[in-house]
C-alpha atoms as a PDB file:
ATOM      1  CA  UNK A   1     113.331  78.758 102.533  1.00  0.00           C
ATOM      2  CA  UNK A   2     114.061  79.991 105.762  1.00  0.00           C
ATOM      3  CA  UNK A   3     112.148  83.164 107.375  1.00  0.00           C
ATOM      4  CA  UNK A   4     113.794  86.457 107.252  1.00  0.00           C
ATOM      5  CA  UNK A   5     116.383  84.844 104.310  1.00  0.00           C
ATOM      6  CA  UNK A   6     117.418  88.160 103.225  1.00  0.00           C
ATOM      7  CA  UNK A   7     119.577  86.998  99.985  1.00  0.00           C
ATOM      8  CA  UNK A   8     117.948  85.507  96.883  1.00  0.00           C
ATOM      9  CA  UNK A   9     117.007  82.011  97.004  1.00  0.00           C
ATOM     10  CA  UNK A  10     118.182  79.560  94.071  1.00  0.00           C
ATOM     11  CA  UNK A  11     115.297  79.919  92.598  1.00  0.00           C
ATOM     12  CA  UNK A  12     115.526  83.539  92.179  1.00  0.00           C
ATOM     13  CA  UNK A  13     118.967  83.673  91.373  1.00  0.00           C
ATOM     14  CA  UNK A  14     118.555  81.112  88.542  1.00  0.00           C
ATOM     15  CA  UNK A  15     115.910  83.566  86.968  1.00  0.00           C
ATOM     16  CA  UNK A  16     118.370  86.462  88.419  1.00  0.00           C
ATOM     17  CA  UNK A  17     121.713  84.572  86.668  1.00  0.00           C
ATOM     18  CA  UNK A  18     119.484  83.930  83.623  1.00  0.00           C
ATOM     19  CA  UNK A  19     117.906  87.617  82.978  1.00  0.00           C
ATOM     20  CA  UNK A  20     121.771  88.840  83.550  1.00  0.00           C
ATOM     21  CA  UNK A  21     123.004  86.950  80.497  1.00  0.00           C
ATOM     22  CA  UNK A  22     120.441  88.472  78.737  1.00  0.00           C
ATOM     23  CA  UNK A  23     121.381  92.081  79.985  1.00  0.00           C
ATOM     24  CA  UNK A  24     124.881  91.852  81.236  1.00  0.00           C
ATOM     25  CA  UNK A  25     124.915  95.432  82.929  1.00  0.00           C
ATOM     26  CA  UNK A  26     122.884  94.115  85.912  1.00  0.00           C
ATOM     27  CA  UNK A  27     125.143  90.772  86.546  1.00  0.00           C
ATOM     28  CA  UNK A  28     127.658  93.280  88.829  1.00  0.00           C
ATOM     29  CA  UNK A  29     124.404  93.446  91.286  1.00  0.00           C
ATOM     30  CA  UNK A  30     123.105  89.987  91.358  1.00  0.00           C
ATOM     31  CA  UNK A  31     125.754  88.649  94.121  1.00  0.00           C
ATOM     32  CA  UNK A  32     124.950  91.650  96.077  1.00  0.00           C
ATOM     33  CA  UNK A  33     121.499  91.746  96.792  1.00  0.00           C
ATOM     34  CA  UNK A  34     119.642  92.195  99.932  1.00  0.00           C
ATOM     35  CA  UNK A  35     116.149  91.004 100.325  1.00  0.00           C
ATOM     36  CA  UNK A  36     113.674  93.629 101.966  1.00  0.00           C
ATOM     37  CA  UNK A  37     110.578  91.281 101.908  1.00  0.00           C
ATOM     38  CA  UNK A  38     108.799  88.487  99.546  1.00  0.00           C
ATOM     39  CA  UNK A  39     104.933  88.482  98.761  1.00  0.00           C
ATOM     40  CA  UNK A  40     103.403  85.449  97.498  1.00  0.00           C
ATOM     41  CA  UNK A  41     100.112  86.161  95.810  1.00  0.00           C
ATOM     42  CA  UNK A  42      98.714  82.406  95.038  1.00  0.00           C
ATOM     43  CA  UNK A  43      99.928  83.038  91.722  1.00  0.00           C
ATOM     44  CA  UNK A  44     103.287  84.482  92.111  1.00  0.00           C
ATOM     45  CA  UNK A  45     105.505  86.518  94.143  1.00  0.00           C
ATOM     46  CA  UNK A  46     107.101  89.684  94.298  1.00  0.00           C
ATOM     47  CA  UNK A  47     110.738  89.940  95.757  1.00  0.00           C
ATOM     48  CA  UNK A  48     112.054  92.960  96.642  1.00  0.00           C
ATOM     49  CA  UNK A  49     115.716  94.289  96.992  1.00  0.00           C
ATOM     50  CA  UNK A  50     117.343  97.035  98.962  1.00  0.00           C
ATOM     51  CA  UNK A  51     118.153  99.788  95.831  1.00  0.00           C
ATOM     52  CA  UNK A  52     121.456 102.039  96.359  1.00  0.00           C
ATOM     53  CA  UNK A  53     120.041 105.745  96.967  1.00  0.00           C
ATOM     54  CA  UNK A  54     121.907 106.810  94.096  1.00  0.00           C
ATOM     55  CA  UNK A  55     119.975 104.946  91.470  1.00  0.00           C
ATOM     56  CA  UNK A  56     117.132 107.274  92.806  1.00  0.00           C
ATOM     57  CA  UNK A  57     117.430 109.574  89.400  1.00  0.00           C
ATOM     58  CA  UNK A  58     118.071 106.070  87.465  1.00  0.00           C
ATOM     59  CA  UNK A  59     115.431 105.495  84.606  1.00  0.00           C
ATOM     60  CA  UNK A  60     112.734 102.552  85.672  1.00  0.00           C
ATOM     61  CA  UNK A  61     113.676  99.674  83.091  1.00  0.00           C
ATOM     62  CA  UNK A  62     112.336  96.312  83.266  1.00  0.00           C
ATOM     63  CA  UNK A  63     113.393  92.595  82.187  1.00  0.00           C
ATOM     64  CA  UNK A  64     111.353  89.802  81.192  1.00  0.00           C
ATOM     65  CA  UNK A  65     112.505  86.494  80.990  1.00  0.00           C
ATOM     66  CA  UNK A  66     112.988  84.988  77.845  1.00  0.00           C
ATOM     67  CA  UNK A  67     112.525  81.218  78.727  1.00  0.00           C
ATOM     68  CA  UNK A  68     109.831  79.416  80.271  1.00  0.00           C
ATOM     69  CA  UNK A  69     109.879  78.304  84.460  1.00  0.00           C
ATOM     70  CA  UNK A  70     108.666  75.056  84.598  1.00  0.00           C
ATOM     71  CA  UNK A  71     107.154  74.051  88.043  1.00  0.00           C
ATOM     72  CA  UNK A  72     106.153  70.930  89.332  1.00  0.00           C
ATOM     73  CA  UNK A  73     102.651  71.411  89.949  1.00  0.00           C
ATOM     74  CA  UNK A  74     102.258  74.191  87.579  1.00  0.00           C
ATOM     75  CA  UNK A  75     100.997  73.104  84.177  1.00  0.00           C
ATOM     76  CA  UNK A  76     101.475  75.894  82.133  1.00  0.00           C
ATOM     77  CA  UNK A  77     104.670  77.130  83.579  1.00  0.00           C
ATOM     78  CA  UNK A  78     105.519  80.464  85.288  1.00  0.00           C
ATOM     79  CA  UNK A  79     107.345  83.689  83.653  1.00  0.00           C
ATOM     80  CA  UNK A  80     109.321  86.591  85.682  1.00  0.00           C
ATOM     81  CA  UNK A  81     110.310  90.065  84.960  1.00  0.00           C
ATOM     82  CA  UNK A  82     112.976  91.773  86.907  1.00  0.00           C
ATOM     83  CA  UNK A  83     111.911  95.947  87.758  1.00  0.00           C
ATOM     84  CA  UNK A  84     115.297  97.779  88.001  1.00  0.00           C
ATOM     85  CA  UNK A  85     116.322 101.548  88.536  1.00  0.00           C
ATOM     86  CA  UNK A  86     119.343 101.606  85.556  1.00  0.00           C
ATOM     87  CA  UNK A  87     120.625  98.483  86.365  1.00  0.00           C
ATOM     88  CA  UNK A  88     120.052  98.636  89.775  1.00  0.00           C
ATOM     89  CA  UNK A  89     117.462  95.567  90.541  1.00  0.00           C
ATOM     90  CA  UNK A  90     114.446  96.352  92.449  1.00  0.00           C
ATOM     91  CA  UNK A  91     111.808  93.940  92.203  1.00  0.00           C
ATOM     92  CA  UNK A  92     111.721  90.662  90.506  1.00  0.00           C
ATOM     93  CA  UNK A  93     108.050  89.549  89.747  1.00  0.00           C
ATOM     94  CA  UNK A  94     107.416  85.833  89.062  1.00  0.00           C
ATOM     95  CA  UNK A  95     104.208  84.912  88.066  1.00  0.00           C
ATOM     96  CA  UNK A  96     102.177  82.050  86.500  1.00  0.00           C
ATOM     97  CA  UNK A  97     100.371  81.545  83.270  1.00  0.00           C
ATOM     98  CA  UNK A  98      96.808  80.888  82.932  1.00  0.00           C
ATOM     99  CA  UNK A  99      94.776  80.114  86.089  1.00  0.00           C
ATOM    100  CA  UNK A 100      97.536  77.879  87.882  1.00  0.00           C
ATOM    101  CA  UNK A 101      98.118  78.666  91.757  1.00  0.00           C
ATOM    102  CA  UNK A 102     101.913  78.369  93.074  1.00  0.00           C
ATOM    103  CA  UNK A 103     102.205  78.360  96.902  1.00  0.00           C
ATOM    104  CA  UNK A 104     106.219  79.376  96.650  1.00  0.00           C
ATOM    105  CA  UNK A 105     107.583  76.214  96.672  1.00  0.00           C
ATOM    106  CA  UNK A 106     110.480  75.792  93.734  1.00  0.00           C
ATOM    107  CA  UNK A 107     111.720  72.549  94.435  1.00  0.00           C
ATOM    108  CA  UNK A 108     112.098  70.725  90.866  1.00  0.00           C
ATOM    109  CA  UNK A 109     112.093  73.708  88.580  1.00  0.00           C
ATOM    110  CA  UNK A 110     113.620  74.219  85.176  1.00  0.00           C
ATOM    111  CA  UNK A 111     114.247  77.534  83.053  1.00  0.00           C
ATOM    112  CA  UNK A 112     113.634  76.120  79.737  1.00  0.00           C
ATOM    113  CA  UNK A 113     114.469  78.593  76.471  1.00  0.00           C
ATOM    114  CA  UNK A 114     111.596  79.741  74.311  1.00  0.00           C
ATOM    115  CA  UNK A 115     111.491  79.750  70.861  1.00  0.00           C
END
């Protein structure tokens, strides 16, 4: 990943593409999001998106994945919700399960479906 990449990277628009089947109103934004900035916490990240004024008075809703990242290098896999204003997306969370670290590399994963 390249500094200042201000669209989603594959990994995040895998989880992006995948939370979108699940809730189809949010698909129209996916191909039109602009990064703002991308934390990485040692355990996960937080990516956040520029959000159209006019969801301002949009209800907060949020998204969870239902399947299962797996990550080279992360045993117990990693999950991800997606915060949006209506279905506007604002912040897409990705985090890991149990006490694994991830430094923010993706290269290798999988979205695997959950029983």
């Amino acid at each position: 990943m390249r500094p200042g990449q201000v669209k989603p990277n594959e990994f995040e628009l895998a989880i992006l593409e995948r939370l979108a089947s699940k809730e189809p109103s949010i698909h129209a934004f996916v191909g039109h999001l602009h990064v703002l900035s991308r934390e990485f916490t040692g355990v996960g990240s937080f990516t956040n998106f520029a959000c159209d004024e006019s969801a301002a008075d949009a209800p907060d809703r949020q998204v969870g994945l239902d399947g299962l990242n797996k990550m080279p290098g992360v045993p117990n896999g990693m999950g991800a919700v997606l915060f949006c204003k209506g279905d506007r997306p604002k912040c897409l969370e990705v985090f890991t399960y149990g006490d694994n670290h991830w430094e923010g590399v993706y290269d290798g994963f999988a979205i695997e479906q959950t029983a």
